[in-house]
N, C-alpha and C. Protein backbone atom coordinates (compact mmCIF):
# COMPACT_ATOMS: atom_id res chain seq x y z
N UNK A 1 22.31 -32.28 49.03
CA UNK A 1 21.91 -33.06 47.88
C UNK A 1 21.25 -34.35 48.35
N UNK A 2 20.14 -34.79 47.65
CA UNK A 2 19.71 -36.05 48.07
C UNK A 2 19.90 -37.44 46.75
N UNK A 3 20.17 -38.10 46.97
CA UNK A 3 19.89 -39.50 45.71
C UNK A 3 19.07 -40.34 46.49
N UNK A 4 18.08 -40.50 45.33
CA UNK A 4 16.35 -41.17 45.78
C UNK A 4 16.16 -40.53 47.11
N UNK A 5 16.06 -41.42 48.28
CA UNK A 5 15.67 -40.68 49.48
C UNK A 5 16.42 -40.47 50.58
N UNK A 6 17.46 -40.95 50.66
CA UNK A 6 18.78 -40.93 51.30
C UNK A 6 19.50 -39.63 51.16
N UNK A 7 19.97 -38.62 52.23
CA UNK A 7 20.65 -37.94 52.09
C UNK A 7 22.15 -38.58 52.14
N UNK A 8 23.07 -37.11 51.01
CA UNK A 8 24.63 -37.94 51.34
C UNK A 8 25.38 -36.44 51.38
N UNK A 9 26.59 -36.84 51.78
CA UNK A 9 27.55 -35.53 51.85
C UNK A 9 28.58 -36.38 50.93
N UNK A 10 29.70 -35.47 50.13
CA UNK A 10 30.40 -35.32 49.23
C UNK A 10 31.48 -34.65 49.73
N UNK A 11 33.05 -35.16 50.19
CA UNK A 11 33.88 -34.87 51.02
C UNK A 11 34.37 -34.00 49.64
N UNK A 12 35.87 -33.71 50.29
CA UNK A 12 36.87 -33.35 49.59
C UNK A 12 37.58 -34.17 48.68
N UNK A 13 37.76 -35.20 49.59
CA UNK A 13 38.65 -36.57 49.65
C UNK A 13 38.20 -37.34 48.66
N UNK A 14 36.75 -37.50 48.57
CA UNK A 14 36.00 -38.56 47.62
C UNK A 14 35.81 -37.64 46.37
N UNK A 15 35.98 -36.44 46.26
CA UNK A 15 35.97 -36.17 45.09
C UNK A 15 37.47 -36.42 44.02
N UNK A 16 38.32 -35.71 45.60
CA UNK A 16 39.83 -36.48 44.60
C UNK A 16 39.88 -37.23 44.15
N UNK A 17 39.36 -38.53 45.30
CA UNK A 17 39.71 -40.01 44.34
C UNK A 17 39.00 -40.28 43.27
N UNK A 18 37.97 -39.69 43.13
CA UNK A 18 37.18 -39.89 42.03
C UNK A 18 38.44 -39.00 40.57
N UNK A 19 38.79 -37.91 40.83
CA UNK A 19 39.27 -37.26 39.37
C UNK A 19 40.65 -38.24 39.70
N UNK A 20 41.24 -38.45 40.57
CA UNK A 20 42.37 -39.39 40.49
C UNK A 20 42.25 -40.80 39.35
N UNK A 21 41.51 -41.35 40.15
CA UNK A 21 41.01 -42.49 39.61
C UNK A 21 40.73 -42.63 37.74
N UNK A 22 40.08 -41.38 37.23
CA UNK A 22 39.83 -40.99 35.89
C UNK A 22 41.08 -40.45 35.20
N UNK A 23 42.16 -39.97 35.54
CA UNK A 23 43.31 -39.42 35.51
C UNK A 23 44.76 -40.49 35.43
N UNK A 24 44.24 -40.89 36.05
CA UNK A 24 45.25 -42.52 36.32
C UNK A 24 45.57 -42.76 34.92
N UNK A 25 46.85 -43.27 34.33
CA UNK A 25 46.62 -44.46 33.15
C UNK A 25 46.36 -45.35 33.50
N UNK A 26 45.96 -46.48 32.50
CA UNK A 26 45.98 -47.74 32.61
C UNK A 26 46.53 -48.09 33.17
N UNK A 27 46.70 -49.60 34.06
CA UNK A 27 47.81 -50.29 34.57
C UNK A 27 48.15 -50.76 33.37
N UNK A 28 49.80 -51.23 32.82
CA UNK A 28 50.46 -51.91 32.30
C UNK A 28 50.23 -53.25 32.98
N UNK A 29 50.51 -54.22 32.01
CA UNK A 29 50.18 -55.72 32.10
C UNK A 29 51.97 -56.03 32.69
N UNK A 30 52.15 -56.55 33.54
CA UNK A 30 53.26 -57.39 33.84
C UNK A 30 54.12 -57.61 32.99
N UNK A 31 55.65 -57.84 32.94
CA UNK A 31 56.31 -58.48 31.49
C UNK A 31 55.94 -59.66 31.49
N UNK A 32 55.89 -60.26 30.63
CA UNK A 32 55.71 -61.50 30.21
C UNK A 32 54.99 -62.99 31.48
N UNK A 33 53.75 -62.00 32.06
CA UNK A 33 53.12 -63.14 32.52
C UNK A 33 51.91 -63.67 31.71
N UNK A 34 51.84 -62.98 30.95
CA UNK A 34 50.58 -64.08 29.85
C UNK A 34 51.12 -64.38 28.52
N UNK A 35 52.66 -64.57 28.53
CA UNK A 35 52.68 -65.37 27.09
C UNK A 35 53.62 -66.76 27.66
N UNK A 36 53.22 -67.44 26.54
CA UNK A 36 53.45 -68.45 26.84
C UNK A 36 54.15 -69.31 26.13
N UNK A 37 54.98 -68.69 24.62
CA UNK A 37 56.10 -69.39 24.33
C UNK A 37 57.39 -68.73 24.65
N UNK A 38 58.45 -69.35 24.70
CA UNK A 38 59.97 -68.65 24.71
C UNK A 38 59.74 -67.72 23.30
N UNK A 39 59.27 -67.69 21.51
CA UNK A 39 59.73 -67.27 21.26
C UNK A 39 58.99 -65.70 21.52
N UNK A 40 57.85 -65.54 21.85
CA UNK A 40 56.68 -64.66 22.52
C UNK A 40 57.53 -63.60 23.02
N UNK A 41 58.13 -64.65 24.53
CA UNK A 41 59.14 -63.86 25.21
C UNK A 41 60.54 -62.92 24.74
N UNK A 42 60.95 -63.62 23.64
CA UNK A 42 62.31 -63.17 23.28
C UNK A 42 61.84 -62.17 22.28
N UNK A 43 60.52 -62.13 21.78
CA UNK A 43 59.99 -60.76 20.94
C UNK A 43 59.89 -59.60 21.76
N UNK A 44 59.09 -60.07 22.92
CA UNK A 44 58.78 -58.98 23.94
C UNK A 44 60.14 -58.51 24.60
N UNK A 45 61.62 -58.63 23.87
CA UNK A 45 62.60 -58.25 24.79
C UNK A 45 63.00 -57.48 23.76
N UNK A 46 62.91 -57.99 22.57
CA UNK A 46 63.30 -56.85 21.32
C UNK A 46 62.26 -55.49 21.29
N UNK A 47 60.88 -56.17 21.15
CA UNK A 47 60.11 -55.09 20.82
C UNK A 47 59.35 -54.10 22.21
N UNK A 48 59.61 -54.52 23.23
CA UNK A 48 59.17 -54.30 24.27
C UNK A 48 57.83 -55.00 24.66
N UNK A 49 57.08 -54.98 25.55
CA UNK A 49 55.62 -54.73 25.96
C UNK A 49 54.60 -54.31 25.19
N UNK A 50 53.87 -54.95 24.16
CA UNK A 50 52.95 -54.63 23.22
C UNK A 50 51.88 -55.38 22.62
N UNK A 51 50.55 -54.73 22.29
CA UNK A 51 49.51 -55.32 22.15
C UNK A 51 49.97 -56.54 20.81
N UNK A 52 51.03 -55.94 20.07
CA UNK A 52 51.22 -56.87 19.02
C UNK A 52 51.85 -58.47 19.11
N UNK A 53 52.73 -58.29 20.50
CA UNK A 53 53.44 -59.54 21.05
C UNK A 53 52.45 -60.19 21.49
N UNK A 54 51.26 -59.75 21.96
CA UNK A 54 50.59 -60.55 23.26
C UNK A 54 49.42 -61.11 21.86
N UNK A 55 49.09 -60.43 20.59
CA UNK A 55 48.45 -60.99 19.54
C UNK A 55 49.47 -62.31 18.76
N UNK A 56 50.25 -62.14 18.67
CA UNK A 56 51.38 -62.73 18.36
C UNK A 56 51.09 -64.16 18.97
N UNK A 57 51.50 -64.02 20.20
CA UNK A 57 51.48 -65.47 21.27
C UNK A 57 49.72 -66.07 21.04
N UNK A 58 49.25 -65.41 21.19
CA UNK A 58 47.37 -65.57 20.82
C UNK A 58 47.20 -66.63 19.77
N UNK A 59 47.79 -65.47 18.60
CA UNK A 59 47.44 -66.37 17.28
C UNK A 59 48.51 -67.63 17.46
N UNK A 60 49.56 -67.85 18.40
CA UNK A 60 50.15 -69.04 17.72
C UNK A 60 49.61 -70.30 18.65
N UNK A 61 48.83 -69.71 19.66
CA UNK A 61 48.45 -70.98 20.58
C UNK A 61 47.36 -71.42 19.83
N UNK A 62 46.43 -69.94 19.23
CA UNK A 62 45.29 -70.99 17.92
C UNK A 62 45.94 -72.19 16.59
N UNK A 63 46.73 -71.70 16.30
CA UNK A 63 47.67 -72.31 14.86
C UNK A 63 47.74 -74.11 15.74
N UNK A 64 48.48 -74.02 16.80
CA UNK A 64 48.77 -74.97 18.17
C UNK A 64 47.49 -75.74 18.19
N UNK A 65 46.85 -75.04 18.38
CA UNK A 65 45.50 -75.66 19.19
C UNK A 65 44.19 -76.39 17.90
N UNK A 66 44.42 -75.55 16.49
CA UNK A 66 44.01 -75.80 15.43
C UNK A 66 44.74 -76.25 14.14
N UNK A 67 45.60 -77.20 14.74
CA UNK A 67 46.54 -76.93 13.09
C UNK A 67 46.27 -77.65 11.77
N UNK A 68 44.83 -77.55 11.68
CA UNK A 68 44.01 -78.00 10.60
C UNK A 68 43.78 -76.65 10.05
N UNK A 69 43.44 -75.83 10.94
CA UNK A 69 42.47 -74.78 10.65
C UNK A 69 43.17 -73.93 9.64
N UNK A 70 42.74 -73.40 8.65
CA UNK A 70 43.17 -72.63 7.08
C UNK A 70 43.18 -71.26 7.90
N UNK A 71 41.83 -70.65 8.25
CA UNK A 71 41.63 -69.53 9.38
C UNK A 71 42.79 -69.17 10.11
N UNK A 72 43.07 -69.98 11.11
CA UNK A 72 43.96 -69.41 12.17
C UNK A 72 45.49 -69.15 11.44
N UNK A 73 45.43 -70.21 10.73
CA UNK A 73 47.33 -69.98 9.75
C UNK A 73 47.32 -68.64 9.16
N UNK A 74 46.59 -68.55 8.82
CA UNK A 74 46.53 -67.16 7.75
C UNK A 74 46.65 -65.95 8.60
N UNK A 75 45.69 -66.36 9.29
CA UNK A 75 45.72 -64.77 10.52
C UNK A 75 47.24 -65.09 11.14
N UNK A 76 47.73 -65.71 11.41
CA UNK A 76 48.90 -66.26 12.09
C UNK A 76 50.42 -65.37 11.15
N UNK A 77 50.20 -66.11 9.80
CA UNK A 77 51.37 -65.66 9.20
C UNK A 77 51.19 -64.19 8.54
N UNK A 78 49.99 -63.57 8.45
CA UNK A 78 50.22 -61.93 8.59
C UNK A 78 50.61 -61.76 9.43
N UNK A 79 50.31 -61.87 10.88
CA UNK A 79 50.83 -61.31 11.20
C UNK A 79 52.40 -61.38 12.17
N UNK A 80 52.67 -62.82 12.07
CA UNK A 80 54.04 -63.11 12.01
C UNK A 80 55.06 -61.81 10.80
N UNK A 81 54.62 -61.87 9.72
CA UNK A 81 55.24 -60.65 8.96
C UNK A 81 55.77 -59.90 9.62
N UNK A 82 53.98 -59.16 10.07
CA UNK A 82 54.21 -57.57 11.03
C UNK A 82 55.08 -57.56 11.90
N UNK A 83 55.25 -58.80 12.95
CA UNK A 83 56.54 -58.99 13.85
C UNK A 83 57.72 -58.86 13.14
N UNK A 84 57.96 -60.05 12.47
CA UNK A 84 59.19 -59.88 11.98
C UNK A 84 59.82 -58.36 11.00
N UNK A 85 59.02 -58.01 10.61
CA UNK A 85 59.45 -56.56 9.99
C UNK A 85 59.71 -55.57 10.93
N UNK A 86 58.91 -55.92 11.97
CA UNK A 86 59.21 -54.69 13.58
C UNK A 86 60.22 -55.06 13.89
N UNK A 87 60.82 -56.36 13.94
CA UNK A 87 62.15 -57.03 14.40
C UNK A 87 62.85 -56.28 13.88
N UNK A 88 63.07 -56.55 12.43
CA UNK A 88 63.96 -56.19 11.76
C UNK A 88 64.68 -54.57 11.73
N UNK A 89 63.22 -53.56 12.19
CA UNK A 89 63.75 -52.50 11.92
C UNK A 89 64.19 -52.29 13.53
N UNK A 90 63.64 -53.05 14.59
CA UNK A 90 64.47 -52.98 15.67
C UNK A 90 65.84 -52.97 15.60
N UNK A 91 66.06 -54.30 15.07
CA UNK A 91 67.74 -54.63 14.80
C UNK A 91 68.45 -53.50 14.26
N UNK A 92 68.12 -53.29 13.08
CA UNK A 92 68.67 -51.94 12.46
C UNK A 92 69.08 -51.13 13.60
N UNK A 93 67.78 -50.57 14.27
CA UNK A 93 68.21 -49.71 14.93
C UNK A 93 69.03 -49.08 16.06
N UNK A 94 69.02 -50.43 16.68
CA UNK A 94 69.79 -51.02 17.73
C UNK A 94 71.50 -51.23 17.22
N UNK A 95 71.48 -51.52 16.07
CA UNK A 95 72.52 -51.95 15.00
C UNK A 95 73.42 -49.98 14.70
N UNK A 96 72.48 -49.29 14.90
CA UNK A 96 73.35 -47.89 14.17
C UNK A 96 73.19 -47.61 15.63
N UNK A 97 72.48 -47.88 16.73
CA UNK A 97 72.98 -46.89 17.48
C UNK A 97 74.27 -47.48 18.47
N UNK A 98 74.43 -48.78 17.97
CA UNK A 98 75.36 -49.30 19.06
C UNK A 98 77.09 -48.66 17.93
N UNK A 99 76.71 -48.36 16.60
CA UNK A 99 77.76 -48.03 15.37
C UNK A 99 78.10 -46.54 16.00
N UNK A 100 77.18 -45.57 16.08
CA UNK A 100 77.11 -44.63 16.33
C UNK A 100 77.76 -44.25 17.68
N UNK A 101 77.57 -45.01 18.96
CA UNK A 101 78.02 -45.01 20.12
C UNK A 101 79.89 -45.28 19.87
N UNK A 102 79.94 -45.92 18.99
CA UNK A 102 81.47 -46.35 18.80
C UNK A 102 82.10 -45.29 17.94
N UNK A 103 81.33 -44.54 17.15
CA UNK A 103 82.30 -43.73 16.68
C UNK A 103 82.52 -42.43 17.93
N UNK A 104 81.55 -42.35 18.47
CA UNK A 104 81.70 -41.24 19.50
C UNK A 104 82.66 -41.61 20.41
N UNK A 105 82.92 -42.64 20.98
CA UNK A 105 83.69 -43.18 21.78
C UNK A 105 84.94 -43.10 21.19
N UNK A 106 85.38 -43.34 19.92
CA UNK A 106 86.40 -43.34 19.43
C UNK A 106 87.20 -41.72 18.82
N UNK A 107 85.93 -40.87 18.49
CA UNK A 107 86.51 -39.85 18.70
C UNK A 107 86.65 -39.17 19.83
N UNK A 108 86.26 -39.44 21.03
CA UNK A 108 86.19 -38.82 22.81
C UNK A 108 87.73 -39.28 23.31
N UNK A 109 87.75 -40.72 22.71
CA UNK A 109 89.42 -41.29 23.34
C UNK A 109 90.35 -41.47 22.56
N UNK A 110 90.20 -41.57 20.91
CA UNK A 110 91.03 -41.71 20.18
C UNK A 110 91.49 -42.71 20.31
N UNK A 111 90.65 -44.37 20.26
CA UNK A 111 91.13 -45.33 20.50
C UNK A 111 89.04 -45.98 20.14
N UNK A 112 89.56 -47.50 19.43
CA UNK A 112 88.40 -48.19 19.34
C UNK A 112 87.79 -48.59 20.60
N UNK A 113 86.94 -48.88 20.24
CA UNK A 113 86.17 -49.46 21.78
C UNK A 113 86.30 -51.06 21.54
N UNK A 114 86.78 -51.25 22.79
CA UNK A 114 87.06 -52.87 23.50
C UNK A 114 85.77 -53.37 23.55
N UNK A 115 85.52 -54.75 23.62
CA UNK A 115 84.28 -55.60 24.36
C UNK A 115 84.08 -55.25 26.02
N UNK A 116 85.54 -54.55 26.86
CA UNK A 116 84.96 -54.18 27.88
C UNK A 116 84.19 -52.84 28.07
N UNK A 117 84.83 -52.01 26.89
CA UNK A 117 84.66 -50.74 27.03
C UNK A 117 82.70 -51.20 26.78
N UNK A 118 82.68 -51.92 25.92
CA UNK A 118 80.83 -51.82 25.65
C UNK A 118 80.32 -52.60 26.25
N UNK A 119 80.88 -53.63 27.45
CA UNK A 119 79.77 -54.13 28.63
C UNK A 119 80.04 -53.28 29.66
N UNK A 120 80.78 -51.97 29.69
CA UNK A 120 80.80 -50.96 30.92
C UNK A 120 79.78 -50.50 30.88
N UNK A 121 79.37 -49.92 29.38
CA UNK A 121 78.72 -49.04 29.15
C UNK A 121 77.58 -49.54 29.42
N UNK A 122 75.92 -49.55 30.56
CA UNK A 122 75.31 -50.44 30.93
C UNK A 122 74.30 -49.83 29.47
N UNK A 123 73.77 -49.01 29.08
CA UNK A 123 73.26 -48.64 27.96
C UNK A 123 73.31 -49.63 26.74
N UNK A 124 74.94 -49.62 26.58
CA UNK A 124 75.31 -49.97 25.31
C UNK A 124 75.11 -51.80 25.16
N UNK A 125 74.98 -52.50 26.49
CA UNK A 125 75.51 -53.59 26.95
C UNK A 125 73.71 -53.95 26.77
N UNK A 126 72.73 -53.43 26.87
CA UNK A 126 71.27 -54.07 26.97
C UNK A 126 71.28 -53.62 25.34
N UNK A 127 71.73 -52.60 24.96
CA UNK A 127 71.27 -52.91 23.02
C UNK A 127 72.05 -53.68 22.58
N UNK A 128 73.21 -54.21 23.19
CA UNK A 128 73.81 -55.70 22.19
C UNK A 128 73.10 -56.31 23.03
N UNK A 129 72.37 -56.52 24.00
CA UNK A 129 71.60 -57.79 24.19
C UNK A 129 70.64 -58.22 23.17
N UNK A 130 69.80 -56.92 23.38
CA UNK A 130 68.47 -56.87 22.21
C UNK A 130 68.86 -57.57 20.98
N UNK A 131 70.23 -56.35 20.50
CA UNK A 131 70.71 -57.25 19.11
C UNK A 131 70.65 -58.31 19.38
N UNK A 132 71.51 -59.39 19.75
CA UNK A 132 71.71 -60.37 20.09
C UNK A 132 70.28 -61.12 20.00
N UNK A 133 69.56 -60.79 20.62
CA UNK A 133 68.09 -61.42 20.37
C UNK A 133 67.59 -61.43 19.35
N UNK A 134 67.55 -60.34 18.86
CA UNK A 134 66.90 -60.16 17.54
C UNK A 134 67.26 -60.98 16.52
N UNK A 135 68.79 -60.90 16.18
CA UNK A 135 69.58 -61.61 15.55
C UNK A 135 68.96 -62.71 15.70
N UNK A 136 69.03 -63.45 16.94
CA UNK A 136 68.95 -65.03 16.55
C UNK A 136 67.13 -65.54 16.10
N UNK A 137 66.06 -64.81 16.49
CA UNK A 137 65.09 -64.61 15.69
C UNK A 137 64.63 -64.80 14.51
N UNK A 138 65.46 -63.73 13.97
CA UNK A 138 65.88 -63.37 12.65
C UNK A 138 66.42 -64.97 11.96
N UNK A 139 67.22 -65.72 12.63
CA UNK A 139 67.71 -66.86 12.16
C UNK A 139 67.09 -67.31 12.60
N UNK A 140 66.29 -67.52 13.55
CA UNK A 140 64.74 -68.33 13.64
C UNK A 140 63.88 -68.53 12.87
N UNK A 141 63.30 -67.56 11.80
CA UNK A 141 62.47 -67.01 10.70
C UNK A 141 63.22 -67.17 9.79
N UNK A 142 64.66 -67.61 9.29
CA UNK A 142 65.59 -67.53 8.03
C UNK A 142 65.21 -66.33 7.26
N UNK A 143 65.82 -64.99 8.18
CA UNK A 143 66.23 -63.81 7.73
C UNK A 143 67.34 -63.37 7.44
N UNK A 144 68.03 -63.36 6.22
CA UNK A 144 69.08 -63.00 6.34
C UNK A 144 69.73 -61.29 6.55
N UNK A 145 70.73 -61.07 7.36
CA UNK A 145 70.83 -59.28 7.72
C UNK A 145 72.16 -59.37 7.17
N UNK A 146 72.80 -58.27 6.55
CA UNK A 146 73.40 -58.05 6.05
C UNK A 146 73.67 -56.47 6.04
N UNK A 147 74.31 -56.06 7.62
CA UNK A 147 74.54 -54.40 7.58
C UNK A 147 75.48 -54.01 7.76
N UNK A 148 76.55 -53.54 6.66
CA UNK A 148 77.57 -52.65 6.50
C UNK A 148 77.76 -51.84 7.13
């Protein structure tokens, strides 16, 4: 094969890396090296790693940076909403499965589960963290939760 007037050869090797390379996902962005408030951070621990946290922190450094601006508030508190409603159904969920983990536990031993029994459990011990986060969020935003 020639390109313009240069002959070339085409290994094995360079073709892999080439379908490798196309095949690859994306790299993931780091946790939390481009946001830049605590509460940014403590979203990105409830909701994970997401284009919506990193819009989130965006719009509030404009609100920050403009707080005249009618524009940036508005875009700001939609989508503050959208967060906080993702929060919320985080919590929930985090909320039945840590409920759910306890009834299983309680019918496996026939006995409630202790505060040690659920920081053993390393599972059970990062979704009361989350809760825990969420929760205070939630009272960050004056949400009130209320789950039976």
């Amino acid at each position: 094969m020639k390109r313009g007037n240069k002959p070339y050869s085409v290994t094995f090797e360079s073709l892999v890396m080439r379908l490798v390379k196309h095949l690859e996902p994306p790299m993931k962005r780091q946790k939390s090296d481009a946001l830049m408030s605590r509460t940014s951070k403590a979203i990105e621990q409830v909701l994970g790693t997401c284009e919506g946290v990193q819009k989130y922190d965006k719009l509030n450094q404009n609100v920050a940076k403009n707080p005249k601006s009618r524009y940036h508030l508005e875009r700001y508190e939609a989508h503050l909403t959208k967060i906080q409603i993702l929060t919320l159904k985080a919590y929930k969920k985090v909320f039945n499965d840590i409920q759910t983990w306890k009834d299983s536990f309680k019918s496996s031993t026939q006995r409630e589960a202790t505060d040690d029994d659920l920081r053993n459990s390393s599972d059970i011990a990062t979704k009361r963290k989350q809760m825990r986060i969420a929760l205070e969020l939630l009272k960050l935003w004056k949400i009130t939760v209320r789950l039976v």
